[in-house]
C-alpha atoms as a PDB file:
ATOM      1  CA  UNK A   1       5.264   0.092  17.910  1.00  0.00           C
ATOM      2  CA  UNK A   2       7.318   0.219  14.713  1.00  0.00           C
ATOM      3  CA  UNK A   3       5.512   0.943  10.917  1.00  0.00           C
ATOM      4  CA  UNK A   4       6.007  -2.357  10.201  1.00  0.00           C
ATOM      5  CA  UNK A   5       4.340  -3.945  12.596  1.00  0.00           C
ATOM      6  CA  UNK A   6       0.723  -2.384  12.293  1.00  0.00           C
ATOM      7  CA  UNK A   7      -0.788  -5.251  10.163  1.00  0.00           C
ATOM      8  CA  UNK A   8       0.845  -7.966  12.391  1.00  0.00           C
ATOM      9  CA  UNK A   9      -0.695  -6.479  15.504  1.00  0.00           C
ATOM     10  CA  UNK A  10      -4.229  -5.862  13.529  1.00  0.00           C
ATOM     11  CA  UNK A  11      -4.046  -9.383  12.045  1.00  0.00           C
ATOM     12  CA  UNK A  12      -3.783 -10.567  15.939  1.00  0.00           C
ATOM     13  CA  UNK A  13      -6.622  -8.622  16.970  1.00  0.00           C
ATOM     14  CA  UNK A  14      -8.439 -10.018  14.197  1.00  0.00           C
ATOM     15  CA  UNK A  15      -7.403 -13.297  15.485  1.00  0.00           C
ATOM     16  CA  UNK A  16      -8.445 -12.719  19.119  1.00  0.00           C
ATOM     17  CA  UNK A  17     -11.672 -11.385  18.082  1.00  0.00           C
ATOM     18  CA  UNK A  18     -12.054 -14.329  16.295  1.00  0.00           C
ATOM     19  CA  UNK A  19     -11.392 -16.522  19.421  1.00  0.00           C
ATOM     20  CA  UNK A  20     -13.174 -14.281  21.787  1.00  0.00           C
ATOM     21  CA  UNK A  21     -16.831 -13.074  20.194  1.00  0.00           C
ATOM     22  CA  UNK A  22     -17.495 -15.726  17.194  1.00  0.00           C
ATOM     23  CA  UNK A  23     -19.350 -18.783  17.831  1.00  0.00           C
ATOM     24  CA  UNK A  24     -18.610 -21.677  15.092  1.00  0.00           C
ATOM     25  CA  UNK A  25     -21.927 -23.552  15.831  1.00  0.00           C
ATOM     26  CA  UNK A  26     -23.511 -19.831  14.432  1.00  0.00           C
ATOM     27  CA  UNK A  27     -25.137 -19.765  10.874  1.00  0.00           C
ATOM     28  CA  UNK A  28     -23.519 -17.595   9.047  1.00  0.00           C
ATOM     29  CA  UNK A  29     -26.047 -14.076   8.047  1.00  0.00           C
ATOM     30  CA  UNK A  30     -26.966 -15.144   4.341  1.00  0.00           C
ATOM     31  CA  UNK A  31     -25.298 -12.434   2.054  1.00  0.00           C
ATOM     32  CA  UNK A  32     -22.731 -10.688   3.692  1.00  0.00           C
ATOM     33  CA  UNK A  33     -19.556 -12.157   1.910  1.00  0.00           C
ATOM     34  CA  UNK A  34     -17.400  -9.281   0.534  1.00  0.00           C
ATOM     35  CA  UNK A  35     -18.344  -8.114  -2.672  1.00  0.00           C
ATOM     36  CA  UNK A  36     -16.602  -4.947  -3.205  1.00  0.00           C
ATOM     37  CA  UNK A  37     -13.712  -6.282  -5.445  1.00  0.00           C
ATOM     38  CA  UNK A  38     -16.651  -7.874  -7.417  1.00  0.00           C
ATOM     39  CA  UNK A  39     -18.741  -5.058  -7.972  1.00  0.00           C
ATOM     40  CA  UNK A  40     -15.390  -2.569  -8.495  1.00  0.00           C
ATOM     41  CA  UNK A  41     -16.117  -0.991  -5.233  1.00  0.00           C
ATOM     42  CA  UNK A  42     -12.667  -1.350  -3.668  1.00  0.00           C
ATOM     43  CA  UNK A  43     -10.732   1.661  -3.146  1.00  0.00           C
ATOM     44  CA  UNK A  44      -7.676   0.350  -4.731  1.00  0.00           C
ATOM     45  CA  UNK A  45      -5.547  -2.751  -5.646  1.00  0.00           C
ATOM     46  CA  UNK A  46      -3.571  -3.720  -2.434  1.00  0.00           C
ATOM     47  CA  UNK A  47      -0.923  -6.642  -2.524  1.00  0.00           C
ATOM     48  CA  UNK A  48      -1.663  -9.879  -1.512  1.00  0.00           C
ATOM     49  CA  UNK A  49      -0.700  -9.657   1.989  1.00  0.00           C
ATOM     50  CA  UNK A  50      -3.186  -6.367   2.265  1.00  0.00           C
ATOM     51  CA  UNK A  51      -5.648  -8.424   0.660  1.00  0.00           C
ATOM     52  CA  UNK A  52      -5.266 -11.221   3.124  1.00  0.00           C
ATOM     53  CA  UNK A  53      -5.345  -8.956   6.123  1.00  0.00           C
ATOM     54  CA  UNK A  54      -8.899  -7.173   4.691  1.00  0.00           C
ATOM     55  CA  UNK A  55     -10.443 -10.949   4.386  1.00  0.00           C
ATOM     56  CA  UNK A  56      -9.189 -11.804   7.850  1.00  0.00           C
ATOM     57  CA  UNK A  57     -10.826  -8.782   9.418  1.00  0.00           C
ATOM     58  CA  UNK A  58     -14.070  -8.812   7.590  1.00  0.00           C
ATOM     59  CA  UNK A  59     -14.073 -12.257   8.327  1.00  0.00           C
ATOM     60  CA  UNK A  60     -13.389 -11.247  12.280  1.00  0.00           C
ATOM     61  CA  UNK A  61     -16.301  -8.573  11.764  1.00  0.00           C
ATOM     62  CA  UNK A  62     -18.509 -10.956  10.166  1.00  0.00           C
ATOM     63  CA  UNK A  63     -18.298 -13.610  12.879  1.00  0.00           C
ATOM     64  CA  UNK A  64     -19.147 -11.157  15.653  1.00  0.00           C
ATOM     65  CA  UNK A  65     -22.223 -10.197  13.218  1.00  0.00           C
ATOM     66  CA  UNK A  66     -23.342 -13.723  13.154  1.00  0.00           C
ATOM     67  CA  UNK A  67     -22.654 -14.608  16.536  1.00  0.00           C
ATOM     68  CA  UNK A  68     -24.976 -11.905  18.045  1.00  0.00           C
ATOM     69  CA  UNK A  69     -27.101 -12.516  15.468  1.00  0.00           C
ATOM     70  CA  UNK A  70     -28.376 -15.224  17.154  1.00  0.00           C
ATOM     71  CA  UNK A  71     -29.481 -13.382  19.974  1.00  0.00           C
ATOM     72  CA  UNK A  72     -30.984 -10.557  18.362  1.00  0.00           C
ATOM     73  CA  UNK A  73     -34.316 -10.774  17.008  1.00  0.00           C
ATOM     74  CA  UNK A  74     -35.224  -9.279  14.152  1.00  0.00           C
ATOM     75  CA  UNK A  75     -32.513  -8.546  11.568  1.00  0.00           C
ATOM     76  CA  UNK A  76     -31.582  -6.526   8.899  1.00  0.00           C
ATOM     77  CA  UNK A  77     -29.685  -8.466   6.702  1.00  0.00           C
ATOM     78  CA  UNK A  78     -28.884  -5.618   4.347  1.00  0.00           C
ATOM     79  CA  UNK A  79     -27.837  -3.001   7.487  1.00  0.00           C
ATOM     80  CA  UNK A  80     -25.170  -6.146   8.426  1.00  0.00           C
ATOM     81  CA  UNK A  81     -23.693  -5.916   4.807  1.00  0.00           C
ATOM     82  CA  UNK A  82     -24.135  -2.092   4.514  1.00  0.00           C
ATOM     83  CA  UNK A  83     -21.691  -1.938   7.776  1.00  0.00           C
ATOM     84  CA  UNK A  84     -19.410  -4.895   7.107  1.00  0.00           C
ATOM     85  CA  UNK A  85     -18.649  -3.379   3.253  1.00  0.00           C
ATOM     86  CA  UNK A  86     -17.834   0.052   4.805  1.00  0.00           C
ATOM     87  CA  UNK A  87     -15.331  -1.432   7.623  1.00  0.00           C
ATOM     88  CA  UNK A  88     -13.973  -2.979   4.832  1.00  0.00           C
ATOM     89  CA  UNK A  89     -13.799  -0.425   2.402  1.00  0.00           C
ATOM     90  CA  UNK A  90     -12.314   1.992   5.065  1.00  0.00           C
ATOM     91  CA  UNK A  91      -9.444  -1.138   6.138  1.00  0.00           C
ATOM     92  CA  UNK A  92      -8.713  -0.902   2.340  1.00  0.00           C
ATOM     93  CA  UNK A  93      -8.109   2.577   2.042  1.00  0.00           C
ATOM     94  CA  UNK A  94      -5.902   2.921   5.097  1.00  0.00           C
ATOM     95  CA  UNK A  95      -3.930   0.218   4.283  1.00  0.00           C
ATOM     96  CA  UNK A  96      -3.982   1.135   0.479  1.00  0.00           C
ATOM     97  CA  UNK A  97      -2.695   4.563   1.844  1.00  0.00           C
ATOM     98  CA  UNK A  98       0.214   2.186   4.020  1.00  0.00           C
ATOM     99  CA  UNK A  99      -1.127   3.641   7.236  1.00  0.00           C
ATOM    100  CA  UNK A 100      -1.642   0.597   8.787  1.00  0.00           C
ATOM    101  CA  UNK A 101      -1.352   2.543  12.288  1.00  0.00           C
ATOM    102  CA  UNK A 102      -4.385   4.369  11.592  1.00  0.00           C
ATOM    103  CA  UNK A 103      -6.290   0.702  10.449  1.00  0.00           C
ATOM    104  CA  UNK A 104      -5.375  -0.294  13.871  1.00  0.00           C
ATOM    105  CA  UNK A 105      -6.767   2.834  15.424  1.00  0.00           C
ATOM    106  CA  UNK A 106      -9.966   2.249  13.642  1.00  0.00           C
ATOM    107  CA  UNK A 107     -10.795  -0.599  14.873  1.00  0.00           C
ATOM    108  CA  UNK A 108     -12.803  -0.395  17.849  1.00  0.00           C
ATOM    109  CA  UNK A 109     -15.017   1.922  16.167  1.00  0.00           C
ATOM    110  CA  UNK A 110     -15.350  -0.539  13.596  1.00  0.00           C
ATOM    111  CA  UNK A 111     -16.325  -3.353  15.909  1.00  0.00           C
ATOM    112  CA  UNK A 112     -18.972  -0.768  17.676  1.00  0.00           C
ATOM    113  CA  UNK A 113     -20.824  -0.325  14.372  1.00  0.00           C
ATOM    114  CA  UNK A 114     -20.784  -3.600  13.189  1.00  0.00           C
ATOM    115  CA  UNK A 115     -21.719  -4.878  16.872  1.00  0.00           C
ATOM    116  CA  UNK A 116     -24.915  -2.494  16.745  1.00  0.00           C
ATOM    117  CA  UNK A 117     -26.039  -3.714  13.130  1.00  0.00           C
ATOM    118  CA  UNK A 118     -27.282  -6.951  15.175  1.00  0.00           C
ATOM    119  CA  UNK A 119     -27.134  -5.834  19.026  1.00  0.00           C
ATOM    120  CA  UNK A 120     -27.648  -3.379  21.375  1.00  0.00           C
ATOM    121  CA  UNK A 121     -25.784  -0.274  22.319  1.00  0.00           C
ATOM    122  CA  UNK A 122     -24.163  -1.714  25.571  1.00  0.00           C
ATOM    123  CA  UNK A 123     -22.736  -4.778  23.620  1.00  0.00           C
ATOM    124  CA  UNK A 124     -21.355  -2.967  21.005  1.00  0.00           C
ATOM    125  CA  UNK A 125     -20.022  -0.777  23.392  1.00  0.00           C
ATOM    126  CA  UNK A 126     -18.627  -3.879  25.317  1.00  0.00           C
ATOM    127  CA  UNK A 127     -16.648  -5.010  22.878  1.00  0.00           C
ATOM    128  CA  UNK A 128     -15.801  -2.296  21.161  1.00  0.00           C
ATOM    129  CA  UNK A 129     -13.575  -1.583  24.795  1.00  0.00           C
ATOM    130  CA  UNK A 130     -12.516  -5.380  24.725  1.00  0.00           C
ATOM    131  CA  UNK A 131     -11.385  -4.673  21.232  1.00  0.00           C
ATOM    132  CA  UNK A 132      -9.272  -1.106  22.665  1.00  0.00           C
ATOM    133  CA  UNK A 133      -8.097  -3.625  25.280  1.00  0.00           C
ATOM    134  CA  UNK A 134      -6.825  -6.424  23.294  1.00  0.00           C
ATOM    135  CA  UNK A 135      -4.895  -3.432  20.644  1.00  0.00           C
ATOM    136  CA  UNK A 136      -3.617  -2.048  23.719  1.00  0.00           C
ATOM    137  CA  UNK A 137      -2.412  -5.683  24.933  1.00  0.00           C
ATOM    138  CA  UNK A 138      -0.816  -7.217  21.091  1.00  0.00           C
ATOM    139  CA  UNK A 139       0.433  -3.877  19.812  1.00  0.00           C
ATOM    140  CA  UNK A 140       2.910  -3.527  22.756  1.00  0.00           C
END
């Protein structure tokens, strides 16, 4: 894969995770909008195509949060934003840094902790591998 093509293939496994694990009927989890440009939290100014590809994936991450929300029971709101902010804040670094590669790399890992705010270990772990698999399947 060349440099340049790191935030293409993460904005496609964005997409797909979109597609795959988010359910439009779900209610969104009250609260867990991004906030960290509000509250001065981000890491750094990135361009407006950075920018983009941060709301796209915390928008990816946040689906999957409020899609298994609705099959978990109790929920910790807070834990949900807690997670999603620090996927987010670590997206913005690496691509504030331009390693995009690295982003990409992060990913499943991402998806795992975000999964297990809301579900259980085996789903996270589920599509945490479905999330290796589909970076395995754009980025080539």
């Amino acid at each position: 894969m060349e440099a340049g093509t790191h935030g293409e293939t993460l904005r496609r496994v964005a997409d797909r995770l979109c597609a795959e694990f988010t359910d439009p009927g779900a209610d969104d989890i009250p609260g867990i909008r991004s906030t960290l440009g509000e509250k001065g939290g981000a890491p750094q100014t990135l361009d407006v195509e950075d920018e983009a590809l941060v709301a796209r994936v915390r928008e990816a991450l946040a689906g999957i949060a409020s899609a298994l929300s609705a099959e978990a029971g109790e929920l910790s709101v807070q834990m949900v934003e807690i997670t999603l902010d620090g996927a987010e804040f670590v997206i913005r670094g690496e691509l504030g840094r331009g390693n995009g590669e690295r982003a990409l790399k992060l990913m499943p890992s991402l998806v795992f902790l975000v999964a297990l705010s809301v579900a259980d270990r085996d789903r996270a772990l589920d599509l945490s591998r479905r999330t290796t698999d589909l970076i395995e399947e754009l980025g080539s």
